[in-house]
Structure formats: C-alpha cells, structure tokens
N, C-alpha and C. Protein backbone atom coordinates (compact mmCIF):
# COMPACT_ATOMS: atom_id res chain seq x y z
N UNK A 1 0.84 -1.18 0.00
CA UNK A 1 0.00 0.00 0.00
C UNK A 1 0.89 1.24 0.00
N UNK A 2 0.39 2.40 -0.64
CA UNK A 2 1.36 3.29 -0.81
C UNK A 2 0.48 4.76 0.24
N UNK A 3 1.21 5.25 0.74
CA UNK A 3 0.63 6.14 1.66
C UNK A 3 0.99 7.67 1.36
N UNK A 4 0.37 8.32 0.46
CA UNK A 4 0.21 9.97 0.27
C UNK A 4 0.56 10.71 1.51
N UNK A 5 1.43 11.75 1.76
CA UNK A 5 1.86 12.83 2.49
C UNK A 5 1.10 13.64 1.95
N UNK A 6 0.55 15.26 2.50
CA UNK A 6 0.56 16.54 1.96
C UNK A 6 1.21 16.96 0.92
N UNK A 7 2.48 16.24 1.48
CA UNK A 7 4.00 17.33 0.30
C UNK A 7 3.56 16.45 -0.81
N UNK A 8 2.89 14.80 -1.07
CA UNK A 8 3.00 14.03 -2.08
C UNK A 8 1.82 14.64 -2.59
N UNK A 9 0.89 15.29 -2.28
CA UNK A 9 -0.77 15.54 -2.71
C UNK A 9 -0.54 16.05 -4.14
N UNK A 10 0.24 16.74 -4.54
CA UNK A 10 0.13 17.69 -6.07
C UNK A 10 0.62 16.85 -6.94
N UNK A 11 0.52 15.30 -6.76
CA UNK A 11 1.54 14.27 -7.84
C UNK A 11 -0.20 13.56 -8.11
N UNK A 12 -1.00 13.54 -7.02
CA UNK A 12 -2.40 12.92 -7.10
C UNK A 12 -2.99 14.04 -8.05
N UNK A 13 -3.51 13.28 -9.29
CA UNK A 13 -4.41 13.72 -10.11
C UNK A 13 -5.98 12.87 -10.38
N UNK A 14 -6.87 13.85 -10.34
CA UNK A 14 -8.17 13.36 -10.77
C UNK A 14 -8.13 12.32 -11.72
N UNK A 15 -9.20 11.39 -11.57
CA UNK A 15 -9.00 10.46 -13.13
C UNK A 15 -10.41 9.41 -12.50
N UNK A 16 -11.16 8.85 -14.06
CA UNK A 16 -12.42 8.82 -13.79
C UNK A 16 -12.09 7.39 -14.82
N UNK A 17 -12.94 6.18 -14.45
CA UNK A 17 -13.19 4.83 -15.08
C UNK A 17 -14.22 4.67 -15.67
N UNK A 18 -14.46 4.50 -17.37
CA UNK A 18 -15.57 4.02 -17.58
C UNK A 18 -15.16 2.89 -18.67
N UNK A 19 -16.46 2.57 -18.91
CA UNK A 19 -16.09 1.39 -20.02
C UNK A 19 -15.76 1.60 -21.30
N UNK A 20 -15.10 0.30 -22.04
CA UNK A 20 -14.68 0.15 -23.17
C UNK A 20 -16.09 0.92 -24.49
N UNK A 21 -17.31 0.34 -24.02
CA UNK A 21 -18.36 0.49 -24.80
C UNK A 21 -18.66 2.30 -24.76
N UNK A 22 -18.84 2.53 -23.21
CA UNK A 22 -18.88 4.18 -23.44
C UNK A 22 -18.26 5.31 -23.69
N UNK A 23 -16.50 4.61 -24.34
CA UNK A 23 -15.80 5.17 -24.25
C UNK A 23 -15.65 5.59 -25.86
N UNK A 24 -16.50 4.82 -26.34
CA UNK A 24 -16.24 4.65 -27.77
C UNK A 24 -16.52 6.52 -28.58
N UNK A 25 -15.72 6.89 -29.28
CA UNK A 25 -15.88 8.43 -29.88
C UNK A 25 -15.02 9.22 -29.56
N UNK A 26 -14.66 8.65 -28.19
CA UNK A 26 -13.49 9.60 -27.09
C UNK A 26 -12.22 9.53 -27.37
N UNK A 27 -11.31 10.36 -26.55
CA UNK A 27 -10.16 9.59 -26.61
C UNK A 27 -9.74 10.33 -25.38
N UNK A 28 -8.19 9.79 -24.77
CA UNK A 28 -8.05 10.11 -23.47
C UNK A 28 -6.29 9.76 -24.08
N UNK A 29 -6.03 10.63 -23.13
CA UNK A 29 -4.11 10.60 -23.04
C UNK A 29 -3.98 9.97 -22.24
N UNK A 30 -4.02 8.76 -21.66
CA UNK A 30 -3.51 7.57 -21.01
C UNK A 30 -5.15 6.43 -20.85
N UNK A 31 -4.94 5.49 -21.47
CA UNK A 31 -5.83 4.46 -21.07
C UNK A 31 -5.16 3.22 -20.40
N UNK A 32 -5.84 3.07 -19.33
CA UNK A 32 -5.41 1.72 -18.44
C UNK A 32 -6.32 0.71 -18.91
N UNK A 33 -5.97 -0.48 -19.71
CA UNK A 33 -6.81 -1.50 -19.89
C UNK A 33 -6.95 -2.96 -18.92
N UNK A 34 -7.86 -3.22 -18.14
CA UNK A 34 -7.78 -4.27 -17.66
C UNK A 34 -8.29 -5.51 -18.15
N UNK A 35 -7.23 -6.48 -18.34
CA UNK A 35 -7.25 -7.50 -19.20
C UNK A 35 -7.02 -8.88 -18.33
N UNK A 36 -7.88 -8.96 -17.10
CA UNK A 36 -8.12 -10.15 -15.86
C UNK A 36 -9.24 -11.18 -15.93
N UNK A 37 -9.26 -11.89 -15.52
CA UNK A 37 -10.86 -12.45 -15.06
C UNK A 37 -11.68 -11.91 -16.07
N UNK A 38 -12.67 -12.46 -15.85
CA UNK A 38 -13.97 -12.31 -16.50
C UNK A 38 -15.16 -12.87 -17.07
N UNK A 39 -16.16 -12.34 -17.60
CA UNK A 39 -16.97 -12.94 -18.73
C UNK A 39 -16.42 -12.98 -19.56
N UNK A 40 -15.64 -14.30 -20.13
CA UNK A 40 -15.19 -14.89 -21.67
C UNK A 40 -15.91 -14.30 -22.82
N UNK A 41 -17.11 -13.83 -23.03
CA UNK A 41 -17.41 -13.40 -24.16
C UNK A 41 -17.17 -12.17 -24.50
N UNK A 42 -16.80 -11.58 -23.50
CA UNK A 42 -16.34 -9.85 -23.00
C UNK A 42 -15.18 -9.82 -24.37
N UNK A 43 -14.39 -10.66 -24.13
CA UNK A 43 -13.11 -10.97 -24.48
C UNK A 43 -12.90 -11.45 -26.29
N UNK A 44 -12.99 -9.87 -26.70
CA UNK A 44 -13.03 -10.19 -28.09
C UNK A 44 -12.46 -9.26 -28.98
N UNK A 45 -11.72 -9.29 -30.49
CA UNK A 45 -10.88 -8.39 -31.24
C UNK A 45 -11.36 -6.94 -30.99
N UNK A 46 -12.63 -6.96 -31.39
CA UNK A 46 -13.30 -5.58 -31.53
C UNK A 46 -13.26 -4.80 -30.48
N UNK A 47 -13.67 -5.13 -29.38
CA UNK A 47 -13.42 -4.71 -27.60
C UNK A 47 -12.32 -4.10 -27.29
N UNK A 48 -10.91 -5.04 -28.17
CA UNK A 48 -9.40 -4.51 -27.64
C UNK A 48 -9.47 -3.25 -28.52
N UNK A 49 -9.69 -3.64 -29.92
CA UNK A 49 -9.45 -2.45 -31.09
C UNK A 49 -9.71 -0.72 -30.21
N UNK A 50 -11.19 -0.99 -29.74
CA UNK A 50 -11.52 0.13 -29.79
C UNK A 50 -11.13 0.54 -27.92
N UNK A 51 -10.63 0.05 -27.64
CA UNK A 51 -9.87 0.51 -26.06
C UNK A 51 -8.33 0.69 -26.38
N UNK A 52 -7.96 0.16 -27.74
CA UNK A 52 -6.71 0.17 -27.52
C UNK A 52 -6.33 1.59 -28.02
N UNK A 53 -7.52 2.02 -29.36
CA UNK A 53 -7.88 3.11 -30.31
C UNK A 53 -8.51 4.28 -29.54
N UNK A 54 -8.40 4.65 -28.05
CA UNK A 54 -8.96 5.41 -27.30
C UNK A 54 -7.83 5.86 -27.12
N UNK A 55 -6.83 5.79 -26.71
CA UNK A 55 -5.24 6.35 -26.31
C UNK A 55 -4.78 7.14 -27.36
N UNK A 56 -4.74 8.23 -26.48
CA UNK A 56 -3.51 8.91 -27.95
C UNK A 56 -2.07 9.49 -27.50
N UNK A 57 -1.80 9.31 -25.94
CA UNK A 57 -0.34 8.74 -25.51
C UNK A 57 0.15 7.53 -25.24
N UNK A 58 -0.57 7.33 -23.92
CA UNK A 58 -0.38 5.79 -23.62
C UNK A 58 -1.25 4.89 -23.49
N UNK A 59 -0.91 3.86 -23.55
CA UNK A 59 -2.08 2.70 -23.28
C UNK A 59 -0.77 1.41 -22.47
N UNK A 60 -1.72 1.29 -20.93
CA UNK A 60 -1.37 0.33 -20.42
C UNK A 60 -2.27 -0.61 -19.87
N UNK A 61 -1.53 -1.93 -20.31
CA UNK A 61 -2.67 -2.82 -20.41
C UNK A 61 -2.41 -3.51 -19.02
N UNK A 62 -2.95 -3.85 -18.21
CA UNK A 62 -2.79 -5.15 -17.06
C UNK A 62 -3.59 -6.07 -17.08
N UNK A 63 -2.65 -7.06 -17.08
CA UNK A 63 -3.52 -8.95 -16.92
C UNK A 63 -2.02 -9.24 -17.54
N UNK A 64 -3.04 -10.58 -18.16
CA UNK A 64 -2.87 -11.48 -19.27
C UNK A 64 -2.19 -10.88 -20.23
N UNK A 65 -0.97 -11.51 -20.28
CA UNK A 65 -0.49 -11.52 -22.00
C UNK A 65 -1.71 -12.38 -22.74
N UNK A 66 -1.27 -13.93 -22.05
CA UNK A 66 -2.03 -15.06 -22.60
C UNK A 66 -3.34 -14.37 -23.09
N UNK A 67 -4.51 -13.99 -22.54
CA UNK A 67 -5.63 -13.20 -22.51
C UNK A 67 -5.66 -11.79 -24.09
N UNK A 68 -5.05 -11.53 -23.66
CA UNK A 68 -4.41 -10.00 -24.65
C UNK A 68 -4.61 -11.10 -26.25
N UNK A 69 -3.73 -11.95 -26.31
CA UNK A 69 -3.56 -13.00 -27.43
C UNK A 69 -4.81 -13.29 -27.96
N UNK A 70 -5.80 -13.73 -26.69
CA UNK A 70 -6.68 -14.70 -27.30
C UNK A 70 -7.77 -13.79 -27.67
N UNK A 71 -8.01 -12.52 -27.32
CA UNK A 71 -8.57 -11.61 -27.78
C UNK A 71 -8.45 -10.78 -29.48
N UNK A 72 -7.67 -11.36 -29.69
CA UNK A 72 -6.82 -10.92 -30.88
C UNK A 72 -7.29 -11.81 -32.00
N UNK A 73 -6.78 -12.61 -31.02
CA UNK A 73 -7.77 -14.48 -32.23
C UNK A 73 -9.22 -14.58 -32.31
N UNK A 74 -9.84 -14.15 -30.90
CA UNK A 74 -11.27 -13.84 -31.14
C UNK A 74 -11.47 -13.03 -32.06
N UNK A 75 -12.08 -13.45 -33.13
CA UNK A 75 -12.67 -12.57 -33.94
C UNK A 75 -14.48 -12.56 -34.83
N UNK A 76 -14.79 -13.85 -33.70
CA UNK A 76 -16.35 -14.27 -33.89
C UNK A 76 -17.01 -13.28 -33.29
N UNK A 77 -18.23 -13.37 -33.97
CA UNK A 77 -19.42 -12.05 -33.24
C UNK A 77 -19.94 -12.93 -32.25
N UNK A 78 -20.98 -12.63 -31.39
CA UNK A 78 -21.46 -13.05 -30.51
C UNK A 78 -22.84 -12.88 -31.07
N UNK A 79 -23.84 -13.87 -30.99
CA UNK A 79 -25.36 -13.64 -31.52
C UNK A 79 -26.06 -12.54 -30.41
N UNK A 80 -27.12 -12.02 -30.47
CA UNK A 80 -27.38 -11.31 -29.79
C UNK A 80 -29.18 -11.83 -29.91
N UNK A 81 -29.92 -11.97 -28.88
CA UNK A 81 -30.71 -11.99 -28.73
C UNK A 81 -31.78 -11.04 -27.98
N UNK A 82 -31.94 -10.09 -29.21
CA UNK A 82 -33.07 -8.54 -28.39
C UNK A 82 -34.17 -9.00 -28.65
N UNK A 83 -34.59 -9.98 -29.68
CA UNK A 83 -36.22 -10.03 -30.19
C UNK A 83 -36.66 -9.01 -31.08
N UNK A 84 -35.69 -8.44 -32.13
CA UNK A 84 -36.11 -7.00 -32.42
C UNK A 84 -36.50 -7.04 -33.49
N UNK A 85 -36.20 -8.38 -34.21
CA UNK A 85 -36.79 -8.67 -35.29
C UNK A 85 -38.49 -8.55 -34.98
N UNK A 86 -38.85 -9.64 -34.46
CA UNK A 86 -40.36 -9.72 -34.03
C UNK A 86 -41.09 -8.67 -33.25
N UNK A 87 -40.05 -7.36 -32.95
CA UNK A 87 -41.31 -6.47 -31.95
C UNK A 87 -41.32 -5.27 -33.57
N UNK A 88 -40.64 -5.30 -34.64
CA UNK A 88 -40.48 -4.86 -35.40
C UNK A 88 -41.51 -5.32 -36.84
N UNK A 89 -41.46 -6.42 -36.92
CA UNK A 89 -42.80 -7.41 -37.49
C UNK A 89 -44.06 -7.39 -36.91
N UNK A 90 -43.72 -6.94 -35.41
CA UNK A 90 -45.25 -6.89 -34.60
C UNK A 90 -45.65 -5.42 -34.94
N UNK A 91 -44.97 -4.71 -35.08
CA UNK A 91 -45.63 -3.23 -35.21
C UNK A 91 -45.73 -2.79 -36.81
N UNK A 92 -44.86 -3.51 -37.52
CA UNK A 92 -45.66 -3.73 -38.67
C UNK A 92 -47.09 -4.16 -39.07
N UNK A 93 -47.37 -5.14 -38.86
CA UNK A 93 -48.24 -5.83 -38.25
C UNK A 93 -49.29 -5.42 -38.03
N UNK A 94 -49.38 -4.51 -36.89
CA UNK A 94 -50.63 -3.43 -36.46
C UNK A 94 -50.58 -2.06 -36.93
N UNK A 95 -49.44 -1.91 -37.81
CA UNK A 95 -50.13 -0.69 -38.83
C UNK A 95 -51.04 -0.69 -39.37
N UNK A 96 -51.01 -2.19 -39.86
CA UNK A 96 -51.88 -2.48 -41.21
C UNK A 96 -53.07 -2.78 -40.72
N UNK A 97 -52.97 -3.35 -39.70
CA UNK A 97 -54.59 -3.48 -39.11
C UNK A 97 -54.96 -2.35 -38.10
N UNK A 98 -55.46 -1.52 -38.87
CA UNK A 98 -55.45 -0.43 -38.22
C UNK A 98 -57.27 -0.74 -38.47
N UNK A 99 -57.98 -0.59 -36.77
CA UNK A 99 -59.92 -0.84 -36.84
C UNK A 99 -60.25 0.18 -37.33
N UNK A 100 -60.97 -0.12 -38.08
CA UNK A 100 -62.44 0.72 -38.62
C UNK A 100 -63.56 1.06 -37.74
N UNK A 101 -63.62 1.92 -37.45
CA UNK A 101 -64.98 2.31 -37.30
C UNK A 101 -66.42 2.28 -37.97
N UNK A 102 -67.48 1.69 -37.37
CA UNK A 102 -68.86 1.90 -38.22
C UNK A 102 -69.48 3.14 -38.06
C-alpha cells in the first residue's frame, strides 16, 4: 500500500473509469486497460481495437499476455438476442390493421 503525504498531494491527479463500450468516440491521453478475469465473451478483437484506439499517448494494459492473445484471435461475433426482429414485425403488423370504425 502506498501512503500519500501533503508534500506528495500535487503528484495525485483526478481520473475517472468508464467502459470500453462508453468510451467509444473519445479519446483520453492515457488508457489503463484491464485485461483479468472475466466474462469470456467480453473478451473479443473488436473490444481490444476500440480501447486500444482510445489512447492517444499511452495505453497500459494489465492482466494477461495469454488473454491480450486470445482476444486478438477472437474474432467471432457473438449472436445477440433482443427479439427486435419480431417487436419490429409486430408493429408492422398493427399498422396495417389499423380498426375501422362503423
């Protein structure tokens, strides 16, 4: 554990964590990537691309080399199941049957 003095306080700078997904558009002069544990499906080309593509000094990664690798090789999509086909067919659907009145 590292223990801050007063005299050390002006070396502490603000700095704020968000995710890979909300980070996307941004960019930041140092990104810390954590590359540990996890949900395995987390863990995919596109994910690193665009965390790695957020840095425009540094980028430091912690974990896994091993991990870092297999992310690289991932390059399958993941299916996604919203139903958006069918709530999209459903409101089609009831355009067309739109009631009449007598």
């Amino acid at each position: 554990m590292c223990l801050y003095t007063f005299e050390l306080l002006e070396q502490v700078e603000l700095a704020y964590a968000i995710t890979v997904h909300k980070s996307q558009g941004s960019e930041f002069n140092v990104v810390i990537l954590p590359v540990l544990g996890g949900f395995e499906k987390l863990y995919y080309r596109n994910l690193l691309y665009t965390a790695v593509t957020r840095a425009k000094k540094m980028l430091i990664i912690v974990g896994s080399q091993t991990k870092v690798f297999q992310m690289v090789d991932n390059d399958r999509k993941t299916l996604r199941y919203t139903c958006q086909r069918e709530m999209i067919e459903s409101e089609i659907k009831n355009e067309h049957s739109i009631p009449v009145s007598d």
